[in-house]
C-alpha atoms as a PDB file:
ATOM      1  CA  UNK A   1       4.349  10.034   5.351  1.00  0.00           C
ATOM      2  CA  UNK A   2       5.238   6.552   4.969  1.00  0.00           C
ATOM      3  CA  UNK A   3       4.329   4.119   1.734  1.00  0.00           C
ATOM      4  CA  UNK A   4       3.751   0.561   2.699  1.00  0.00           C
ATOM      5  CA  UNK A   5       4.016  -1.765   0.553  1.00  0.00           C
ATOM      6  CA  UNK A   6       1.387  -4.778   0.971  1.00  0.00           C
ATOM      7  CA  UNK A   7       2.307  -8.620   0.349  1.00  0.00           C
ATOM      8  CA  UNK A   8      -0.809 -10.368   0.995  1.00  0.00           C
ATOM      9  CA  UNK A   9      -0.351 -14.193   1.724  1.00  0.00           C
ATOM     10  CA  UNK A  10      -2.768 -17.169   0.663  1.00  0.00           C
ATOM     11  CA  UNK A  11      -1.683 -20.703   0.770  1.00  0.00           C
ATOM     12  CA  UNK A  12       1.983 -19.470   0.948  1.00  0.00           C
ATOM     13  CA  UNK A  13       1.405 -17.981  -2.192  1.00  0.00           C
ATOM     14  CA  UNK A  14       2.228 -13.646  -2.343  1.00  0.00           C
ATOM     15  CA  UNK A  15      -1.412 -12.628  -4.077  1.00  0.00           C
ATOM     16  CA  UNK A  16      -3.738  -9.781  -4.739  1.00  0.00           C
ATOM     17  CA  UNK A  17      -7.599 -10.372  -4.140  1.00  0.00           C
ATOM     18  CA  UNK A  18     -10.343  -8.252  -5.823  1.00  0.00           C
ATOM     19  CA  UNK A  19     -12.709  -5.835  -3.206  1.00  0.00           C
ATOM     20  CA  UNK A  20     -11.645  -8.632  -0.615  1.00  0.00           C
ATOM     21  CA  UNK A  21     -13.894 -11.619  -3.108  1.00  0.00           C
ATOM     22  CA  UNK A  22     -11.425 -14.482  -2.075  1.00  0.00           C
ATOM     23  CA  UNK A  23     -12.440 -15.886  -5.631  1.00  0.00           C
ATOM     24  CA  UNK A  24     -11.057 -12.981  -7.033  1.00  0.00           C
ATOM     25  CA  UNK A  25      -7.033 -13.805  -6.787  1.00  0.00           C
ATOM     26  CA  UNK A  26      -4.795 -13.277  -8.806  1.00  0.00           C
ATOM     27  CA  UNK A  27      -1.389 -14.743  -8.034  1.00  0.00           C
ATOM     28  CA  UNK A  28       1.927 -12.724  -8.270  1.00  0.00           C
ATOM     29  CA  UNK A  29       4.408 -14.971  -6.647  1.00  0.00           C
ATOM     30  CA  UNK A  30       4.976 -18.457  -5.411  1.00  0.00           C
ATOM     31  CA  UNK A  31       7.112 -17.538  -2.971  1.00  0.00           C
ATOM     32  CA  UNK A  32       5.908 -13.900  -0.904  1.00  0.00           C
ATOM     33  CA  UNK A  33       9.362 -13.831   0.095  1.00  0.00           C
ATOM     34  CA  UNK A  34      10.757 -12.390  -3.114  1.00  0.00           C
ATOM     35  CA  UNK A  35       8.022  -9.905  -3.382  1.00  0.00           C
ATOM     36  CA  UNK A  36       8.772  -8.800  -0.160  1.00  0.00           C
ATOM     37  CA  UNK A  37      12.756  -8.344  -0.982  1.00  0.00           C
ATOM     38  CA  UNK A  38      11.621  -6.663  -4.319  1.00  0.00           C
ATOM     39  CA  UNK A  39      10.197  -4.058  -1.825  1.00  0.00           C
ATOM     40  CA  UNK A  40      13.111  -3.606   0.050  1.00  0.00           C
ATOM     41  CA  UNK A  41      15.650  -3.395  -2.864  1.00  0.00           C
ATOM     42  CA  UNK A  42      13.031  -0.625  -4.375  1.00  0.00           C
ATOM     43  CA  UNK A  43      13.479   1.427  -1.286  1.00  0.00           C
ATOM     44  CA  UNK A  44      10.343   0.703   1.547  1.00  0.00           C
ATOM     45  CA  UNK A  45      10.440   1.668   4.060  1.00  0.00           C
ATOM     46  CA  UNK A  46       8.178  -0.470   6.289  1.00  0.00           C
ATOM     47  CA  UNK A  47       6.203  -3.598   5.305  1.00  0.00           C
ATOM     48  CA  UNK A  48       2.478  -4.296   5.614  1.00  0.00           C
ATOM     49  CA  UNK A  49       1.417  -8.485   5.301  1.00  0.00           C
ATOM     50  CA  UNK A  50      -1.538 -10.038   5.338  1.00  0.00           C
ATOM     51  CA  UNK A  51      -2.567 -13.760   6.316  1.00  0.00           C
ATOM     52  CA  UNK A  52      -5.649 -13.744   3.966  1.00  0.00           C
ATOM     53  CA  UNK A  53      -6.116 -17.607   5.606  1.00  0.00           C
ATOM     54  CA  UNK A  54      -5.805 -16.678   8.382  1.00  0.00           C
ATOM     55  CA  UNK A  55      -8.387 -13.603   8.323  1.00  0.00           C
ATOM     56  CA  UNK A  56     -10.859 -15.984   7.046  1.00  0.00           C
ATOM     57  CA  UNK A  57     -10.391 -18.952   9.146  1.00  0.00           C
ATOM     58  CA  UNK A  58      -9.717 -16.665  12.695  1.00  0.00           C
ATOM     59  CA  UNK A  59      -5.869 -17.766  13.607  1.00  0.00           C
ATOM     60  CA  UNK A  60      -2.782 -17.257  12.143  1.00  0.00           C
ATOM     61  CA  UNK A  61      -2.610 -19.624   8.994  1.00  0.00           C
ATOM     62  CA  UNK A  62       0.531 -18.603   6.867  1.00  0.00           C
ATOM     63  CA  UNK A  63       2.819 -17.644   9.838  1.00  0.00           C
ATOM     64  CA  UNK A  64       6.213 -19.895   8.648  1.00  0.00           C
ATOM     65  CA  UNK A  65       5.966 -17.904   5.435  1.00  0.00           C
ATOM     66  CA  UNK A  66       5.423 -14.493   7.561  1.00  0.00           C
ATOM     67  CA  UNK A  67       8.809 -15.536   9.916  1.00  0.00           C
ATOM     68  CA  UNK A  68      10.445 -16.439   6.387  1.00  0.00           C
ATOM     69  CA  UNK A  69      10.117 -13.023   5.393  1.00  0.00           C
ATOM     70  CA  UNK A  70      11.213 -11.594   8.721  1.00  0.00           C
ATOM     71  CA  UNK A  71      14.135 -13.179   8.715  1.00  0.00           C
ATOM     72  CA  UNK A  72      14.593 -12.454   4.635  1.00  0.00           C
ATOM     73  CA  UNK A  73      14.410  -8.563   4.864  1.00  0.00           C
ATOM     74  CA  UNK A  74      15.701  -5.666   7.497  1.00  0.00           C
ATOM     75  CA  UNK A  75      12.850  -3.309   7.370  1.00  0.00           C
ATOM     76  CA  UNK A  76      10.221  -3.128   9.714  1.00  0.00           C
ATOM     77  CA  UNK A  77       6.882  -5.479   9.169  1.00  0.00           C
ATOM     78  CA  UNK A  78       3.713  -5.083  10.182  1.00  0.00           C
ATOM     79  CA  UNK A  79       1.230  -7.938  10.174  1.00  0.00           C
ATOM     80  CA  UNK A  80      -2.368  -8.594  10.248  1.00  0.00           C
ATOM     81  CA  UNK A  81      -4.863 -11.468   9.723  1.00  0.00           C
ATOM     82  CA  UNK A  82      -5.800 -14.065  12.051  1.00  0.00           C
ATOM     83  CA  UNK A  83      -4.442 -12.748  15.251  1.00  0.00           C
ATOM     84  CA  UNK A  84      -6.929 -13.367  17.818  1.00  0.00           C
ATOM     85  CA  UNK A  85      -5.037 -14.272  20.836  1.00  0.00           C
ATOM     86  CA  UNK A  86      -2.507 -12.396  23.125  1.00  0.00           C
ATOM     87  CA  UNK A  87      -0.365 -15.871  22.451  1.00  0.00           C
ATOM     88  CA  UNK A  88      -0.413 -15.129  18.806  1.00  0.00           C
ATOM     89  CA  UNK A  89       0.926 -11.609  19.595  1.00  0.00           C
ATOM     90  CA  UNK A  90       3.328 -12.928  21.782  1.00  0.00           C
ATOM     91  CA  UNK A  91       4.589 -15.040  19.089  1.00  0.00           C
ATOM     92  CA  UNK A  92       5.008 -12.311  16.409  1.00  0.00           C
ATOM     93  CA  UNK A  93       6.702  -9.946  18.612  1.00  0.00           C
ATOM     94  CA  UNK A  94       8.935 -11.837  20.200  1.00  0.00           C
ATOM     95  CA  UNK A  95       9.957 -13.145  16.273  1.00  0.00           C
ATOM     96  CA  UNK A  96      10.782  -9.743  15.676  1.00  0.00           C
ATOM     97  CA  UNK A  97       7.697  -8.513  13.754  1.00  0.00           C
ATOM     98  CA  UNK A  98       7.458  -4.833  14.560  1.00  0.00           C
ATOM     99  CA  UNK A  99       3.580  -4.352  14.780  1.00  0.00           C
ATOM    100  CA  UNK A 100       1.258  -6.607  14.883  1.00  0.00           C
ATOM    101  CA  UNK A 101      -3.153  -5.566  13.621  1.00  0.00           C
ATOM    102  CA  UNK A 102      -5.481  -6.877  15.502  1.00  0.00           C
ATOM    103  CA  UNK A 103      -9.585  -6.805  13.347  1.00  0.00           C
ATOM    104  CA  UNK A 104     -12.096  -8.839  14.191  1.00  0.00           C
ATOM    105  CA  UNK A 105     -10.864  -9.254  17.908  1.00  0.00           C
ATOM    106  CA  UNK A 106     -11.427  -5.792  18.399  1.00  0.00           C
ATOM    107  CA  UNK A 107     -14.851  -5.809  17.425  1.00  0.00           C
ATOM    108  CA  UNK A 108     -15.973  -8.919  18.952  1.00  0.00           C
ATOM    109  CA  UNK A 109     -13.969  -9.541  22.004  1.00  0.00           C
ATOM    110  CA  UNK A 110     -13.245  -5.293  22.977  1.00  0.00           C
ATOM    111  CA  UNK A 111     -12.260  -6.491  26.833  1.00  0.00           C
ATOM    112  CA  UNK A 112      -9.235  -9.202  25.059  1.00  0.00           C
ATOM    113  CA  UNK A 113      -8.068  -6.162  23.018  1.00  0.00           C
ATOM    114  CA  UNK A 114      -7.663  -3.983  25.686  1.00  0.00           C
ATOM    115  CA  UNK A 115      -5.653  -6.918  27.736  1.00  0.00           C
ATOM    116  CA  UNK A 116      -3.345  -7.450  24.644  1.00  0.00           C
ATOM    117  CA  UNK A 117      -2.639  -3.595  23.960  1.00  0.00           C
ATOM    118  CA  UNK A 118      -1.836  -2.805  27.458  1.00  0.00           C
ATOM    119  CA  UNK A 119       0.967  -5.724  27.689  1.00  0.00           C
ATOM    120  CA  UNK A 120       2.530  -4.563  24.205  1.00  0.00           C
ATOM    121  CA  UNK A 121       1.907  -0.996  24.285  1.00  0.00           C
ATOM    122  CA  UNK A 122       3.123   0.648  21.051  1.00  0.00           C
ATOM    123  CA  UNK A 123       3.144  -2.537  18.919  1.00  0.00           C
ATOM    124  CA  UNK A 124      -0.326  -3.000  18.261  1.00  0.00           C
ATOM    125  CA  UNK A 125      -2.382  -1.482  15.657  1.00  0.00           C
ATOM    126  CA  UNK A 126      -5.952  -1.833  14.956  1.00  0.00           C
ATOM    127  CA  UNK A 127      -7.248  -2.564  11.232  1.00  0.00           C
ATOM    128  CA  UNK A 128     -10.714  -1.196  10.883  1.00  0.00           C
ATOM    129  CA  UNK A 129     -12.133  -1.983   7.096  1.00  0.00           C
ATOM    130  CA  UNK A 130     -14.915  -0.821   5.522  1.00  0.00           C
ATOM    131  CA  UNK A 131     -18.111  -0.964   2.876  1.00  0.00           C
ATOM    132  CA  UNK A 132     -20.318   1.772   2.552  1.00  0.00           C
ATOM    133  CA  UNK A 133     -18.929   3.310   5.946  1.00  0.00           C
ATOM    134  CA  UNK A 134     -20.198  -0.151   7.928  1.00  0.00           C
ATOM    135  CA  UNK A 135     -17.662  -2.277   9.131  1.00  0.00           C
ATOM    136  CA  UNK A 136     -16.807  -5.639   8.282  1.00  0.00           C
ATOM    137  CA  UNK A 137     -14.928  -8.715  10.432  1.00  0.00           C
ATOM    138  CA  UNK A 138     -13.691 -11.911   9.915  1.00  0.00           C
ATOM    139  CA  UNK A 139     -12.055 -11.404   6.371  1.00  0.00           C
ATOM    140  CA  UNK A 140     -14.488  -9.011   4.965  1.00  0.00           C
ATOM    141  CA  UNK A 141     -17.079 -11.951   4.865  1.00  0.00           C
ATOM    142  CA  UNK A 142     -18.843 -10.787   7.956  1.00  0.00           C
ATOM    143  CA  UNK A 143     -20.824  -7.469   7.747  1.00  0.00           C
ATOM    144  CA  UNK A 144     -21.728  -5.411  10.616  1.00  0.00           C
ATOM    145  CA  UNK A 145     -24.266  -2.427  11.157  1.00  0.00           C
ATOM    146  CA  UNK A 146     -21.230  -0.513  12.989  1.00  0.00           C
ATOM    147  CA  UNK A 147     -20.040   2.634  11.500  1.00  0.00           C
ATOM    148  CA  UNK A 148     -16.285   2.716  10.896  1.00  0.00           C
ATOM    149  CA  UNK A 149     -15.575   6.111  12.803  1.00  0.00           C
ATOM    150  CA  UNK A 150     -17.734   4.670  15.679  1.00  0.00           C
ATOM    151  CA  UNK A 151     -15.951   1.647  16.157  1.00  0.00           C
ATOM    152  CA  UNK A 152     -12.290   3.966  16.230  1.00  0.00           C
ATOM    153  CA  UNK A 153     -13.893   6.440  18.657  1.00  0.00           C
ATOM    154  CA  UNK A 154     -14.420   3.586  20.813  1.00  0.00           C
ATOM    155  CA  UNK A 155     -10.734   2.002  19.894  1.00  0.00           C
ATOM    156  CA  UNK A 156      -9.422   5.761  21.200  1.00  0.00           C
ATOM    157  CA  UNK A 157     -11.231   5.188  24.486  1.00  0.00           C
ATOM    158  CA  UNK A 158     -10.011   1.547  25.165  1.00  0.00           C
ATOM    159  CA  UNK A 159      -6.496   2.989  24.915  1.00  0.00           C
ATOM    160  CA  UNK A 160      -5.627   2.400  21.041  1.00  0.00           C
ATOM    161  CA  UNK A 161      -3.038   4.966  19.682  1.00  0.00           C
ATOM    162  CA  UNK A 162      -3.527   3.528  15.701  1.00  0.00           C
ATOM    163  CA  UNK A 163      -5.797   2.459  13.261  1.00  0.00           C
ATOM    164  CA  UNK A 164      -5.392   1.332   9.707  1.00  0.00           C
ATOM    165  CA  UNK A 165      -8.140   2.021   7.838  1.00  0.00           C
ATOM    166  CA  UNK A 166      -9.575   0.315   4.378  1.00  0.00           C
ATOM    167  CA  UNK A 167     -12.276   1.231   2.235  1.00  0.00           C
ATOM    168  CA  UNK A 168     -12.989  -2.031   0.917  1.00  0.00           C
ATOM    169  CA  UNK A 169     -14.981  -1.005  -1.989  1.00  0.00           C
ATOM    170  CA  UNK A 170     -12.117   0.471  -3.352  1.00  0.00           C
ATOM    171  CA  UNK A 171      -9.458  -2.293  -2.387  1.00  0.00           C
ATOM    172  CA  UNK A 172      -7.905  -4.023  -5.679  1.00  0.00           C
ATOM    173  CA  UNK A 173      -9.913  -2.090  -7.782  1.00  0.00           C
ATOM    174  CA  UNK A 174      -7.295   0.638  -9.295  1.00  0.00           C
ATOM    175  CA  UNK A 175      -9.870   2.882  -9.162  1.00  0.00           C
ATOM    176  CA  UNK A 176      -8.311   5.434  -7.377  1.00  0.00           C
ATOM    177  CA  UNK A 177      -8.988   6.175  -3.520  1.00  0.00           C
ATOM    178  CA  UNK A 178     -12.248   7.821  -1.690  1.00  0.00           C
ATOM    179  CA  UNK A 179     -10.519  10.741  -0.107  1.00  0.00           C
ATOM    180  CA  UNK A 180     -13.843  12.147   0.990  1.00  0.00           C
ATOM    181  CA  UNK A 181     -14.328   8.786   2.951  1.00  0.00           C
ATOM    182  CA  UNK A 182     -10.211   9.216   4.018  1.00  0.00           C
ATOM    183  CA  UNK A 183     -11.001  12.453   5.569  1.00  0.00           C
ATOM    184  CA  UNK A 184     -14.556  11.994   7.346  1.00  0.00           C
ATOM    185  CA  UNK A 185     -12.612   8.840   9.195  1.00  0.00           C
ATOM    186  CA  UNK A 186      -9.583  11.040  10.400  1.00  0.00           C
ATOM    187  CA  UNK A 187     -10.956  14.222  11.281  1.00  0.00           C
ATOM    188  CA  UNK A 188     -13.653  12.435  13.233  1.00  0.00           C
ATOM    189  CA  UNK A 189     -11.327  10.214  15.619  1.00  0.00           C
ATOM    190  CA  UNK A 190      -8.773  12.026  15.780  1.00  0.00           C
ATOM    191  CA  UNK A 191      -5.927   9.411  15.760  1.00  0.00           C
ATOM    192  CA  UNK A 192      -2.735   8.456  14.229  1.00  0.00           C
ATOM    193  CA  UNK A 193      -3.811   6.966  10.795  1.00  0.00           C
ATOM    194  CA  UNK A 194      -2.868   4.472   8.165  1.00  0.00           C
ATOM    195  CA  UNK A 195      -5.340   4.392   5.155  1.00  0.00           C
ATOM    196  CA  UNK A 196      -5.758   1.812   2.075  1.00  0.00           C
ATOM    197  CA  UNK A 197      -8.063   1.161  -0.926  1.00  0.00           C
ATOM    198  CA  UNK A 198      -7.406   2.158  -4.563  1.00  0.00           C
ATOM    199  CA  UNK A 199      -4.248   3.522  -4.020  1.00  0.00           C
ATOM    200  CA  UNK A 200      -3.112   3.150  -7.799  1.00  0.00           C
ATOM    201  CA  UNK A 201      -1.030   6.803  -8.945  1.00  0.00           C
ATOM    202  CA  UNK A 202       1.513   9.177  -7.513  1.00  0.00           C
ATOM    203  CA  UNK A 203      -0.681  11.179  -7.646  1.00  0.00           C
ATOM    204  CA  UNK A 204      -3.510   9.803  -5.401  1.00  0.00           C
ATOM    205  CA  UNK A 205      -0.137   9.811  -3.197  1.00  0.00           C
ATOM    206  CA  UNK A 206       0.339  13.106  -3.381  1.00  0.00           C
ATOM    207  CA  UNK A 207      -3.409  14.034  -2.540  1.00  0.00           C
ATOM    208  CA  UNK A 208      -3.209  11.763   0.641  1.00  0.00           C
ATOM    209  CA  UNK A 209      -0.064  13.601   1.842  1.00  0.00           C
ATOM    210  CA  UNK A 210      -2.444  16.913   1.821  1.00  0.00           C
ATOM    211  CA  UNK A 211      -4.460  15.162   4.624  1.00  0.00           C
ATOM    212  CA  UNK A 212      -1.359  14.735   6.962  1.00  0.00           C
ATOM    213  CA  UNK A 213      -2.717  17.188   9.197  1.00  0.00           C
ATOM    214  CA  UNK A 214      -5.369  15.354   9.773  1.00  0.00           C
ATOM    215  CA  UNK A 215      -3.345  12.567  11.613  1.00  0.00           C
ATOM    216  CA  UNK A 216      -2.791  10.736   8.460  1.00  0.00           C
ATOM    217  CA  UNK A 217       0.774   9.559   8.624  1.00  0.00           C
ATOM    218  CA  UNK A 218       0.811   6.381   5.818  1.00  0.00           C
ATOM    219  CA  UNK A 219      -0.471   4.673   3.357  1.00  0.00           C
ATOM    220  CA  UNK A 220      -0.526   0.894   2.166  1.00  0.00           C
ATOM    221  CA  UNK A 221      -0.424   0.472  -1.814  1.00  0.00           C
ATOM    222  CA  UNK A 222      -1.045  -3.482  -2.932  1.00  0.00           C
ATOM    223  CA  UNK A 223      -2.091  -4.004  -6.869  1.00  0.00           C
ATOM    224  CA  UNK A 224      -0.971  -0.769  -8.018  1.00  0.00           C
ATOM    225  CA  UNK A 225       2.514  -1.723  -7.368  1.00  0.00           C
ATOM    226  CA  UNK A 226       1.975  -5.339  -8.451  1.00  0.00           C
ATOM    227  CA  UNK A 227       0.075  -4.101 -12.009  1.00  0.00           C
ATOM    228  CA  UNK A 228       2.967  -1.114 -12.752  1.00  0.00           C
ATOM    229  CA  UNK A 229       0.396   1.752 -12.359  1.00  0.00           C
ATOM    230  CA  UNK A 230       2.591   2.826  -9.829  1.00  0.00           C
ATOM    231  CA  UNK A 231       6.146   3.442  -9.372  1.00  0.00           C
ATOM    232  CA  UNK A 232       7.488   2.418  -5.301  1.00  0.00           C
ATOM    233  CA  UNK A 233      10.464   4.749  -5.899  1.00  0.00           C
ATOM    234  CA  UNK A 234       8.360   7.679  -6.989  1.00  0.00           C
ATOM    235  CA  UNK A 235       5.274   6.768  -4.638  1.00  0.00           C
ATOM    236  CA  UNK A 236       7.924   6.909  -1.601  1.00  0.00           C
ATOM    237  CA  UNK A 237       9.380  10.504  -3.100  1.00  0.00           C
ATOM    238  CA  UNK A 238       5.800  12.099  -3.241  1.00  0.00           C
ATOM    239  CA  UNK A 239       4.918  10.944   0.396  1.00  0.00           C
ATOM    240  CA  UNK A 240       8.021  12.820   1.496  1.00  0.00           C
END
């Protein structure tokens, strides 16, 4: 099981938001960059950013700051936020970021999705997040009446192979994560599966790894690691 590390980005600032509330942040570098190599030098594996701009304003927003950091660290990256377009893809890729999320693209535009995952098969992942069970788009400030396991049954059947899911009411909050919610989602779709929300002990790690049969192969921790409640090097150990 692999730990990844988040560095979310917001006016090329590395910050942490609050349930998603963009006036909820809390700033924990100026430059992401040195979060990011903090990261590396603690032992991650793999990388998960996030463009909070861009998620909120529909195209990628903080993407010199995003290449900065590719060409600052040697791990994989995985990004999200903002990418609407098979150009922005394109783009990422061909920068050398590993895997790219597609969100609110998937739900809106299903038909574009399908275009951009065939032409970059195994580099595309799809972020489904969260409230309640219902989903929500464009930067968590859109709500939708769509189940989360409905919308990644439908993901399996375009031809998606990964989804990262996050319980939003549980993101930033250090209140540990819903595993109930963790295992409903996985069992139901049956596919690969990266969860996130509330992450904040080794030993929430350690309960996640139980669900690996489920599909469950990783898990994103952001303000745990950024507050101390949780230790990278020992997080990493108890996901192996």
């Amino acid at each position: 099981m692999i730990v990844f590390p988040a560095v979310d980005i917001q006016g090329g600032k590395g910050v942490r938001l609050y349930q998603g509330d963009f006036a909820k942040t809390k700033v924990y570098a100026e430059d992401p960059l040195t979060l990011a190599k903090k990261w590396e030098g603690e032992g991650a594996e793999y990388l998960h950013l996030v463009d909070l701009d861009g998620a909120r304003l529909g195209s990628p927003e903080n993407r010199e700051q995003i290449l900065r950091i590719r060409k600052g660290v040697r791990i994989p990256i995985q990004v999200g936020g903002g990418i609407r377009t098979r150009e922005d893809v394109r783009i990422y890729l061909e920068a050398g970021i590993d895997r790219v999320i597609l969100g609110t693209v998937v739900f809106k535009f299903p038909e574009r999705f399908q275009e951009i995952n065939g032409a970059f098969p195994g580099r595309v992942a799809v972020g489904i997040d969260a409230s309640g069970g219902l989903v929500k788009v464009e930067g968590w400030l859109e709500g939708t009446e769509v189940y989360a396991w409905d919308l990644a049954r439908k993901v399996k059947a375009w031809g998606g192979s990964l989804v990262i899911f996050t319980d939003i009411n549980r993101d930033g909050t250090l209140e540990g994560p819903d595993l109930g919610s963790y295992k409903k989602f996985a069992e139901t779709i049956g596919m690969k599966v990266i969860v996130a929300g509330g992450i904040s002990r080794v030993e929430h790690v350690r309960n996640i790894k139980g669900l690996e049969n489920l599909g469950i192969f990783g898990l994103i921790i952001g303000k745990a690691l950024y507050e101390g409640t949780i230790n990278l090097k020992e997080a990493i150990q108890a996901a192996r």
